[in-house]
C-alpha atoms as a PDB file:
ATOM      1  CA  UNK A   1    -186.244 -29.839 -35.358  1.00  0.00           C
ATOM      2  CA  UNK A   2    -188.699 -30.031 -38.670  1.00  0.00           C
ATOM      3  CA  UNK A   3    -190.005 -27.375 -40.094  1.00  0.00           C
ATOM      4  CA  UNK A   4    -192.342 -28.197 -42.743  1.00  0.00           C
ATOM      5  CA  UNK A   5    -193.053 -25.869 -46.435  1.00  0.00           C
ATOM      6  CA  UNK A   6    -194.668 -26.905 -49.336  1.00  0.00           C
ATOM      7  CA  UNK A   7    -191.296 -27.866 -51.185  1.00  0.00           C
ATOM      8  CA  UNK A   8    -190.197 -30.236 -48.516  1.00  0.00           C
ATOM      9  CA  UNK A   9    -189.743 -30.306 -44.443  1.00  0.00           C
ATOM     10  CA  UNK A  10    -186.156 -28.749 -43.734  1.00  0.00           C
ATOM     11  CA  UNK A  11    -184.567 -30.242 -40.554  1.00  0.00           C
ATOM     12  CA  UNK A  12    -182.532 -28.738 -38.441  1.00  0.00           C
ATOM     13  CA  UNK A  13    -180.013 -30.635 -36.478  1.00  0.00           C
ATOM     14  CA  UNK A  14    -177.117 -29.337 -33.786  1.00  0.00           C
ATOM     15  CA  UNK A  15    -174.521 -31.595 -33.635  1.00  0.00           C
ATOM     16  CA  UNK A  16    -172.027 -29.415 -32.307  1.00  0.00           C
ATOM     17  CA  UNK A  17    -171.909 -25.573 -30.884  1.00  0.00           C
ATOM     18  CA  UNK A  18    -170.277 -25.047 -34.199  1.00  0.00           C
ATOM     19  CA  UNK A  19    -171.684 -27.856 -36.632  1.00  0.00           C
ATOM     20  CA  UNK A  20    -175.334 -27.560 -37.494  1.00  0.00           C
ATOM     21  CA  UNK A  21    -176.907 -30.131 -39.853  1.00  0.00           C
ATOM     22  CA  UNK A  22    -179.414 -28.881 -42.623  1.00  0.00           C
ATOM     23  CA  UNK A  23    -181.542 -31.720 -44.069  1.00  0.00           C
ATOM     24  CA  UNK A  24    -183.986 -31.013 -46.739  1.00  0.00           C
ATOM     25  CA  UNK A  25    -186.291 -34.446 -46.258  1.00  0.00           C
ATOM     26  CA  UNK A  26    -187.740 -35.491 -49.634  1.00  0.00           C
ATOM     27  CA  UNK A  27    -188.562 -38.538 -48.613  1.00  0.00           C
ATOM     28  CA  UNK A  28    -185.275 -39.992 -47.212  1.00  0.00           C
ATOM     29  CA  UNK A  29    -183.379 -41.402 -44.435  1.00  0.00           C
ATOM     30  CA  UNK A  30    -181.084 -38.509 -44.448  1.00  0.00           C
ATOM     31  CA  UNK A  31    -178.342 -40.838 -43.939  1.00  0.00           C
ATOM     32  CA  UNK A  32    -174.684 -40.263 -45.295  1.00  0.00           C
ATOM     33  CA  UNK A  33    -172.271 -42.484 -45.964  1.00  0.00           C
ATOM     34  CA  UNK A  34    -169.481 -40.112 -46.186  1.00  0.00           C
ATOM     35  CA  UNK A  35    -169.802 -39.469 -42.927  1.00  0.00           C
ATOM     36  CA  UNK A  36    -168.636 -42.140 -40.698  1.00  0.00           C
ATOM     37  CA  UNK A  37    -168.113 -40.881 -36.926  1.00  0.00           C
ATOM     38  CA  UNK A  38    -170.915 -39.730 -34.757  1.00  0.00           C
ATOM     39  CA  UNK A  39    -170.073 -35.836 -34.056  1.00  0.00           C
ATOM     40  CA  UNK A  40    -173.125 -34.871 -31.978  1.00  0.00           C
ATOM     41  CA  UNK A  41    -172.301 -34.052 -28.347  1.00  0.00           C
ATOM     42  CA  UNK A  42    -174.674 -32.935 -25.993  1.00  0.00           C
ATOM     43  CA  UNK A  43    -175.261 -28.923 -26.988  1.00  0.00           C
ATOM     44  CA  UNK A  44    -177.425 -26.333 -24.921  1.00  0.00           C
ATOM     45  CA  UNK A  45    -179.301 -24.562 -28.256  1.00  0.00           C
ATOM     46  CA  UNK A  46    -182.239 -21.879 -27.809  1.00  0.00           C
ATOM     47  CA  UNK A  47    -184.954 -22.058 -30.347  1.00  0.00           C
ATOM     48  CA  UNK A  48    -187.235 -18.667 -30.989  1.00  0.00           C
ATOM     49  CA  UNK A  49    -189.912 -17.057 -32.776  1.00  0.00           C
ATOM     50  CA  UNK A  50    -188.521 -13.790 -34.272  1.00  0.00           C
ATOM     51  CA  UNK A  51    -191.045 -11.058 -36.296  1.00  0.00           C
ATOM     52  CA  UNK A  52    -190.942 -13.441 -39.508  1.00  0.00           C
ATOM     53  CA  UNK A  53    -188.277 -16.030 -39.377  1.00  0.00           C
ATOM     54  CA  UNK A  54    -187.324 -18.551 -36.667  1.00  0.00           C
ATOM     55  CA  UNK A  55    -184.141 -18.357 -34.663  1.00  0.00           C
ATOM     56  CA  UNK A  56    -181.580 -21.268 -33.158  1.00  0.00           C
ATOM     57  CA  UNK A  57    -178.882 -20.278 -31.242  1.00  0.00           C
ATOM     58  CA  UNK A  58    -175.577 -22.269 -29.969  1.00  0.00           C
ATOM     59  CA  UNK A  59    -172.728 -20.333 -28.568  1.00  0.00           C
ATOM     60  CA  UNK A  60    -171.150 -20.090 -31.349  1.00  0.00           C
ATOM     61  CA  UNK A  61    -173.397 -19.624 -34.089  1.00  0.00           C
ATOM     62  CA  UNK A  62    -176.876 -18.252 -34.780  1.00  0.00           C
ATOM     63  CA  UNK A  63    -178.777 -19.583 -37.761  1.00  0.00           C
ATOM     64  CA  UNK A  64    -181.985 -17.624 -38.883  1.00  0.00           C
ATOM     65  CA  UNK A  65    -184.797 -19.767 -41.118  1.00  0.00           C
ATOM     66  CA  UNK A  66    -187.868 -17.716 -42.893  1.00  0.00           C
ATOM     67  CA  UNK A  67    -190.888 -19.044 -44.543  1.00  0.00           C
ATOM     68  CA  UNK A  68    -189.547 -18.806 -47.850  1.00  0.00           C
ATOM     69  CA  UNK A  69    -186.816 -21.090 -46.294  1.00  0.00           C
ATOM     70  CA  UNK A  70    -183.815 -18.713 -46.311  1.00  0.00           C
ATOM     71  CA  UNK A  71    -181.550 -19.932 -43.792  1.00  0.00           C
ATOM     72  CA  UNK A  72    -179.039 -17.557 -42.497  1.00  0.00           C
ATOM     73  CA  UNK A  73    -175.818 -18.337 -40.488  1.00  0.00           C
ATOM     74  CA  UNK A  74    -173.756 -15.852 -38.278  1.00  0.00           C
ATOM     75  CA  UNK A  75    -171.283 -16.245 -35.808  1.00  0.00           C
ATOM     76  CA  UNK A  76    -170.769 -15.360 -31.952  1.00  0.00           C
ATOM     77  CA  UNK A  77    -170.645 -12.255 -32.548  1.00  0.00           C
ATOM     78  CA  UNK A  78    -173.661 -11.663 -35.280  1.00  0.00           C
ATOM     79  CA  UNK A  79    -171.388 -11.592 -38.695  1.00  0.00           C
ATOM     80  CA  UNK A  80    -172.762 -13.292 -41.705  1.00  0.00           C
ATOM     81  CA  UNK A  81    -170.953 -16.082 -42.285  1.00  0.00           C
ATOM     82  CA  UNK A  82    -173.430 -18.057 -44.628  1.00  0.00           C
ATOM     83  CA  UNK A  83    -176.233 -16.271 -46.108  1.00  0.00           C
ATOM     84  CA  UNK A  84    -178.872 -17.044 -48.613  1.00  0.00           C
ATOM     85  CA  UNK A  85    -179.483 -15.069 -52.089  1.00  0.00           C
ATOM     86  CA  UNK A  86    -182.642 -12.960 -52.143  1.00  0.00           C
ATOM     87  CA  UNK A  87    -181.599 -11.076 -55.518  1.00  0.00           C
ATOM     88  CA  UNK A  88    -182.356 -11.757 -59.228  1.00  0.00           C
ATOM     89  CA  UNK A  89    -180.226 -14.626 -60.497  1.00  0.00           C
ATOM     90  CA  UNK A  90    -178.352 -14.527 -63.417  1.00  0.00           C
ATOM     91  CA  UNK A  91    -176.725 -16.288 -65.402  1.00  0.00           C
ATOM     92  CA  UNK A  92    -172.948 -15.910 -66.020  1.00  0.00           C
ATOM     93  CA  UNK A  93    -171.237 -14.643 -69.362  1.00  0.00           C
ATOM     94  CA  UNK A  94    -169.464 -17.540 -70.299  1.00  0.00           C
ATOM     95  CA  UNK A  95    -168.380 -15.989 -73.323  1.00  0.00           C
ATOM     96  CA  UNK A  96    -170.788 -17.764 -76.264  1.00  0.00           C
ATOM     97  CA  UNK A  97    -170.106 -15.786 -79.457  1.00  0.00           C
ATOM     98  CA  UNK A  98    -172.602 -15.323 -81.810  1.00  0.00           C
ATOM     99  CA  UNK A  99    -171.553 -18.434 -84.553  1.00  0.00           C
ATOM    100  CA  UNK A 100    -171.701 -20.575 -81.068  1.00  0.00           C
ATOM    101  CA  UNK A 101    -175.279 -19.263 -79.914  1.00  0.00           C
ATOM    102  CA  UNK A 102    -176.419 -19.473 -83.210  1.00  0.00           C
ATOM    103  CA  UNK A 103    -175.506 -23.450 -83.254  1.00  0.00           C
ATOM    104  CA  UNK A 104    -176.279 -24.004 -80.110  1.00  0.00           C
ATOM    105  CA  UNK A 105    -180.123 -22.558 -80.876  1.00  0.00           C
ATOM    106  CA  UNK A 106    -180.188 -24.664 -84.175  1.00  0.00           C
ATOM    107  CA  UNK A 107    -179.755 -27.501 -81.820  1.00  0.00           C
ATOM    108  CA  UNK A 108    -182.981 -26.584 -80.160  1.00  0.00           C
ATOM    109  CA  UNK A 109    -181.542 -25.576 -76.930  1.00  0.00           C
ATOM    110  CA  UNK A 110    -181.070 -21.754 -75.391  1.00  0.00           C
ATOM    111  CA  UNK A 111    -177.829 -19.958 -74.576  1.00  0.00           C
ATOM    112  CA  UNK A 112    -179.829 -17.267 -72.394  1.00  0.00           C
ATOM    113  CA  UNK A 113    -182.148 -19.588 -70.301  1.00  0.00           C
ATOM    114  CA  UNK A 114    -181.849 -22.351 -68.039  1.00  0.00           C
ATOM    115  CA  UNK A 115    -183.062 -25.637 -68.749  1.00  0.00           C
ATOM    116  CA  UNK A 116    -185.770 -27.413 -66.451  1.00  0.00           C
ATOM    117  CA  UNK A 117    -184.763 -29.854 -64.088  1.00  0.00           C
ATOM    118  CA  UNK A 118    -187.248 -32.887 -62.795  1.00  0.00           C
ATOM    119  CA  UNK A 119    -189.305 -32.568 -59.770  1.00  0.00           C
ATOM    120  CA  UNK A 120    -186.518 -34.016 -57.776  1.00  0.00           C
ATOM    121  CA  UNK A 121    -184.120 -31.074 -58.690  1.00  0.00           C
ATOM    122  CA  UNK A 122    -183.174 -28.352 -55.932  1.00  0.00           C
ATOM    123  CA  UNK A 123    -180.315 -25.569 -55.797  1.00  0.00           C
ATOM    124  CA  UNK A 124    -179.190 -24.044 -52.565  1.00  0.00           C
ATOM    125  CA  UNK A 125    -177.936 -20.246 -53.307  1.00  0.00           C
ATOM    126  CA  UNK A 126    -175.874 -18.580 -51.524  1.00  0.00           C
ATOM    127  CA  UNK A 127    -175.046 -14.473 -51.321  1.00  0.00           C
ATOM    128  CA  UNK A 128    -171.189 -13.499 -51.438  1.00  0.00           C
ATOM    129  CA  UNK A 129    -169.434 -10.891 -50.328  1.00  0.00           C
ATOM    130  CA  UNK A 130    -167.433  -8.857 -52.830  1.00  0.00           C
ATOM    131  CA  UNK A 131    -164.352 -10.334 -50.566  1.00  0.00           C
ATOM    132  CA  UNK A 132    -165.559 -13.664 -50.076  1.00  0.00           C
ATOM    133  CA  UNK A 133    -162.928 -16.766 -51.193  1.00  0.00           C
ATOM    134  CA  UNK A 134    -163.892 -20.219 -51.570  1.00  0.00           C
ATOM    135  CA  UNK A 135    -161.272 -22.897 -51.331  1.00  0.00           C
ATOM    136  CA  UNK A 136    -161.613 -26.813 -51.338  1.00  0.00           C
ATOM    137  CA  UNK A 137    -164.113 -29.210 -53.104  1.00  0.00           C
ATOM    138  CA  UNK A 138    -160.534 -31.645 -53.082  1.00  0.00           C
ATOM    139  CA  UNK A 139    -158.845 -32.797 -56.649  1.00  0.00           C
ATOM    140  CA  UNK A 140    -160.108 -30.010 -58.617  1.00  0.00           C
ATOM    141  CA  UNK A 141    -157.325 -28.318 -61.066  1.00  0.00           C
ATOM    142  CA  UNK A 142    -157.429 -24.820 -61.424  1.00  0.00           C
ATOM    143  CA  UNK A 143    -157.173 -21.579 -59.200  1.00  0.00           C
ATOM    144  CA  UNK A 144    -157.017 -22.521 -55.658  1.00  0.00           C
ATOM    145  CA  UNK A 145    -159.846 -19.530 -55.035  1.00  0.00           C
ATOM    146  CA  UNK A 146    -162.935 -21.651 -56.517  1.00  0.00           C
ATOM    147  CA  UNK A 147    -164.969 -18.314 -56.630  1.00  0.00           C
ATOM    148  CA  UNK A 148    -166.623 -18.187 -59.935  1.00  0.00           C
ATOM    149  CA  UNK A 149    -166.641 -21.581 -61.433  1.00  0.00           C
ATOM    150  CA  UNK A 150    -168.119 -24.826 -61.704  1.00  0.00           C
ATOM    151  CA  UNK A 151    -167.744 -27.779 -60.315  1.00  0.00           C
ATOM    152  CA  UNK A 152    -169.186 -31.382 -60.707  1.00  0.00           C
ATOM    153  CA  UNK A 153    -169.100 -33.318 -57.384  1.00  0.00           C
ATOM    154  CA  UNK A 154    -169.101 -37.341 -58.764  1.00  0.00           C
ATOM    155  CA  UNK A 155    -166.534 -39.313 -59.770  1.00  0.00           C
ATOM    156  CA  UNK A 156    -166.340 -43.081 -61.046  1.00  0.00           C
ATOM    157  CA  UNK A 157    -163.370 -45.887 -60.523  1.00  0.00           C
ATOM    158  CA  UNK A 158    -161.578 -46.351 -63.878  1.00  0.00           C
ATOM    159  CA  UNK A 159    -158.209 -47.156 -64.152  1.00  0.00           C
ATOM    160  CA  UNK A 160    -157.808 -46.317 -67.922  1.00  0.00           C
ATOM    161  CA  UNK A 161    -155.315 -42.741 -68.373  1.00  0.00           C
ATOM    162  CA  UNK A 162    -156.344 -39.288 -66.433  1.00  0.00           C
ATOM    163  CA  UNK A 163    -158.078 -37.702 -70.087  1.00  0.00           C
ATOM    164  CA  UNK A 164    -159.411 -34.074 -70.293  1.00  0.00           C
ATOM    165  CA  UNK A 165    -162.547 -36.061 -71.141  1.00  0.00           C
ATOM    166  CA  UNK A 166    -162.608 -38.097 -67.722  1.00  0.00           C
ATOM    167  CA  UNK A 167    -161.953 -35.109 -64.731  1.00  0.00           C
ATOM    168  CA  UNK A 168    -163.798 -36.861 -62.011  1.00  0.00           C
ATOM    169  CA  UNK A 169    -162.085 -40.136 -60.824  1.00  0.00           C
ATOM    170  CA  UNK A 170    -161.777 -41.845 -57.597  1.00  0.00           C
ATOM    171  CA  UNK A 171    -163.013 -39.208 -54.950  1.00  0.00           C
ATOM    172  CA  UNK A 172    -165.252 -36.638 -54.338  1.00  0.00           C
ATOM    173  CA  UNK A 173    -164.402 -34.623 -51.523  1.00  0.00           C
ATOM    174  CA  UNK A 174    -167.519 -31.786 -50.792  1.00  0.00           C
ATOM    175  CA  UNK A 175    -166.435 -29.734 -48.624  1.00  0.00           C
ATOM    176  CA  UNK A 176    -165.899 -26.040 -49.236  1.00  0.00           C
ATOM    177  CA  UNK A 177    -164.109 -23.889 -47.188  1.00  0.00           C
ATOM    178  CA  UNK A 178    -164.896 -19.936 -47.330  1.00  0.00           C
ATOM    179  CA  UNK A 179    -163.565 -17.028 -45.868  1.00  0.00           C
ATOM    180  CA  UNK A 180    -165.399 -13.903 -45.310  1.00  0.00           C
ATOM    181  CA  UNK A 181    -164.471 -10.493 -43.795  1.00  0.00           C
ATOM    182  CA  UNK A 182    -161.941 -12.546 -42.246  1.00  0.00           C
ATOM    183  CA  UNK A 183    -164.640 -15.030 -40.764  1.00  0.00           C
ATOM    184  CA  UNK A 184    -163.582 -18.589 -41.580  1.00  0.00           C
ATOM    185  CA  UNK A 185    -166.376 -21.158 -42.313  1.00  0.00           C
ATOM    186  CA  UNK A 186    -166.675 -25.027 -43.855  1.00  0.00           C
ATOM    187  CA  UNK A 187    -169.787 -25.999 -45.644  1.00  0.00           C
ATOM    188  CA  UNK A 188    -170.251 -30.003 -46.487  1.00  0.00           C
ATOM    189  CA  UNK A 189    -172.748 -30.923 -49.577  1.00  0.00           C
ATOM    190  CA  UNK A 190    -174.555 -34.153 -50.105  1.00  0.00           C
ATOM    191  CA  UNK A 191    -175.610 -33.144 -53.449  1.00  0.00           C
ATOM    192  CA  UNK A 192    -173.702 -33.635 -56.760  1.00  0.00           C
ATOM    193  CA  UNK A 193    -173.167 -30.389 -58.531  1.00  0.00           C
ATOM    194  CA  UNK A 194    -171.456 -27.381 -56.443  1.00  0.00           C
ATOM    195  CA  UNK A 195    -171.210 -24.052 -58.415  1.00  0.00           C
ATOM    196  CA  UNK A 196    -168.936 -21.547 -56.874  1.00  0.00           C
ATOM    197  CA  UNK A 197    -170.228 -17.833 -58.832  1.00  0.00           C
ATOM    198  CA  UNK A 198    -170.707 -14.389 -58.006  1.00  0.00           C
ATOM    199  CA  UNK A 199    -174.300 -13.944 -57.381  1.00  0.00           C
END
């Protein structure tokens, strides 16, 4: 199913009862090459017209879409399981003392704002519960609960030594797994940057 905005058509495909694709079509094929089986099966789905937002329905998950293109996941039952952010973002304290800001603005750049991205550029936000844990995203070092930092999702082949200066090497494996109010849940990205914060 296509549902078309003024940023770009969002497709909807159910692949599974639990496995539903979301595709935001800018133009192309939608084609992955990480993935390399074909999952769909045949699955019974309802689609509705709520008061403001649009409904599909498997039997085992319900996923709500709005026209500012908020899409909502719950499960069998009607518990969140992947919700969008409605709230004021903002940015996280990553500790920038004063001598730092102060270089950092000399450089002609901001400490306090974010910098603008290219037509191209898009950022799917998510809303967390104050219990939520996110695990995953493959070779990453650090805490095994990702909650609250960043993570780059690329990598290159190059055999020369494992530096602090080269993290990203030979895979990239994006796929996070959460777990809310006891609710398990896996979320795959096709995009290159994955940040894991409080909202």
């Amino acid at each position: 199913m296509t549902f078309a905005y003024s940023q770009g058509a969002l497709q909807l495909t159910v692949l599974t009862p639990t496995i539903i694709r979301v595709f935001s079509n800018r133009g192309e094929s939608g084609h992955s090459y990480a993935i390399t089986v074909n999952k769909q099966q045949s699955t019974p789905f309802t689609l509705t017209t709520k008061d403001n937002h649009y409904e599909l329905r498997t039997s085992a998950l319900t996923v709500s879409l709005d026209a500012d293109r908020h899409i909502d996941v719950y499960d069998a039952q009607g518990a969140p399981l992947v919700t969008d952010y409605r709230g004021e973002r903002h940015l996280l304290d990553k500790g920038v003392d004063k001598v730092h800001q102060k270089l950092v603005e000399a450089e002609g750049h901001s400490a306090t704002t974010q910098s603008a991205h290219d037509a191209d550029y898009f950022q799917v936000v998510k809303d967390l519960a104050s219990d939520e844990q996110l695990y995953g995203l493959g070779d990453k070092t650090g805490y095994l609960n990702k909650r609250g930092f960043e993570y780059d999702n690329w990598n290159i082949d190059y055999p020369d030594p494992q530096l602090e200066i080269l993290p990203n090497i030979y895979k990239s494996i994006p796929v996070m797994l959460g777990l809310k109010n006891g609710h398990p849940y896996g979320l795959f990205f096709g995009e290159r940057k994955i940040s894991c914060v409080n909202a």
